[in-house]
Protein backbone atom coordinates (compact mmCIF):
# COMPACT_ATOMS: atom_id res chain seq x y z
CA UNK A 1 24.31 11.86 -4.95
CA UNK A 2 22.87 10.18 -8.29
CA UNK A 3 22.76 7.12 -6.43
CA UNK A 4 20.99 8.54 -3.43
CA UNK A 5 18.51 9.73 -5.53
CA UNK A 6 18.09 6.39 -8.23
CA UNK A 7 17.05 4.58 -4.75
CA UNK A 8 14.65 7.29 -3.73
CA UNK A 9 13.10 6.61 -6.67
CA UNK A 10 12.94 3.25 -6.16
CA UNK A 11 11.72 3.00 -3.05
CA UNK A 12 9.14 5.68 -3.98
CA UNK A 13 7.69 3.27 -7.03
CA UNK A 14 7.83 0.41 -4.75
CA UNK A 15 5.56 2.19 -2.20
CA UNK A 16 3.21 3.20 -4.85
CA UNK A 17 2.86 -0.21 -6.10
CA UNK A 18 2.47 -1.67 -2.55
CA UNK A 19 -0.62 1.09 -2.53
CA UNK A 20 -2.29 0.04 -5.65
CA UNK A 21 -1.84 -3.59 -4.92
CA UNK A 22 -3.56 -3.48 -1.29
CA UNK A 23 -6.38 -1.52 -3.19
CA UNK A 24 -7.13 -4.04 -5.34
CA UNK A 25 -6.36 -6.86 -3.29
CA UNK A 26 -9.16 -5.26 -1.55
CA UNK A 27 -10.96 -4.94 -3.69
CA UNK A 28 -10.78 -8.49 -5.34
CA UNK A 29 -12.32 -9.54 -1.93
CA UNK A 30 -14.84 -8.33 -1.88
CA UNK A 31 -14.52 -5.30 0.68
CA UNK A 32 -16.32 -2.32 -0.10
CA UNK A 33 -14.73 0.82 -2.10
CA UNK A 34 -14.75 2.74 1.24
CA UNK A 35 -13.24 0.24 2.81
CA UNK A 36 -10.51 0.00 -0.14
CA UNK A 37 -10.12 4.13 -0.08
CA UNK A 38 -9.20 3.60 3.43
CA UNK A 39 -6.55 0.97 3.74
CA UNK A 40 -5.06 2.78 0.94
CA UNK A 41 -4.74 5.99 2.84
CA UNK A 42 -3.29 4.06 5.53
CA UNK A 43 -0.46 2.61 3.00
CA UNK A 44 0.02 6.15 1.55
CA UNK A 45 0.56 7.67 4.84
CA UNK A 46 1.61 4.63 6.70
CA UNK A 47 3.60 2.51 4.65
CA UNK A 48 5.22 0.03 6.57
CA UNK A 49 2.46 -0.18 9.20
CA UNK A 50 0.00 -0.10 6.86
CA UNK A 51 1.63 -3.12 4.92
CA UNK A 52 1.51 -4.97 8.13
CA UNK A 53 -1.93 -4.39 9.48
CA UNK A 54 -3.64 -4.96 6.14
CA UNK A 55 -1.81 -8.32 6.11
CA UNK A 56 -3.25 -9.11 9.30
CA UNK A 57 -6.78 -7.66 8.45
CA UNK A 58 -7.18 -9.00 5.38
CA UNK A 59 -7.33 -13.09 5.98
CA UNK A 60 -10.68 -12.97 7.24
């Protein structure tokens, strides 16, 4: 059970990160802030999706 939950918790700050990183990643490249807001909506509610489209998207 304690192990279950220790990789929950991992996972969970690994997702976060992934969030805040697209953000700024976005950000750093000069997309707008609304822009920004919205891929990382997509990676809060989308994570593994998200990941992947934004990787696509974001080589312009």
């Amino acid at each position: 059970m304690l192990l279950f939950l220790f990789i929950s918790f991992a996972l969970f700050v690994v997702h976060i990160v992934l969030c805040v990183w697209a953000y700024r990643d976005s950000i750093r490249r000069g997309k707008s802030t609304e822009f920004a807001i919205i891929i990382l909506l997509a990676m809060l509610f989308f994570p593994i999706i998200g990941l992947i489209v934004y990787l696509i998207i974001r080589n312009d």
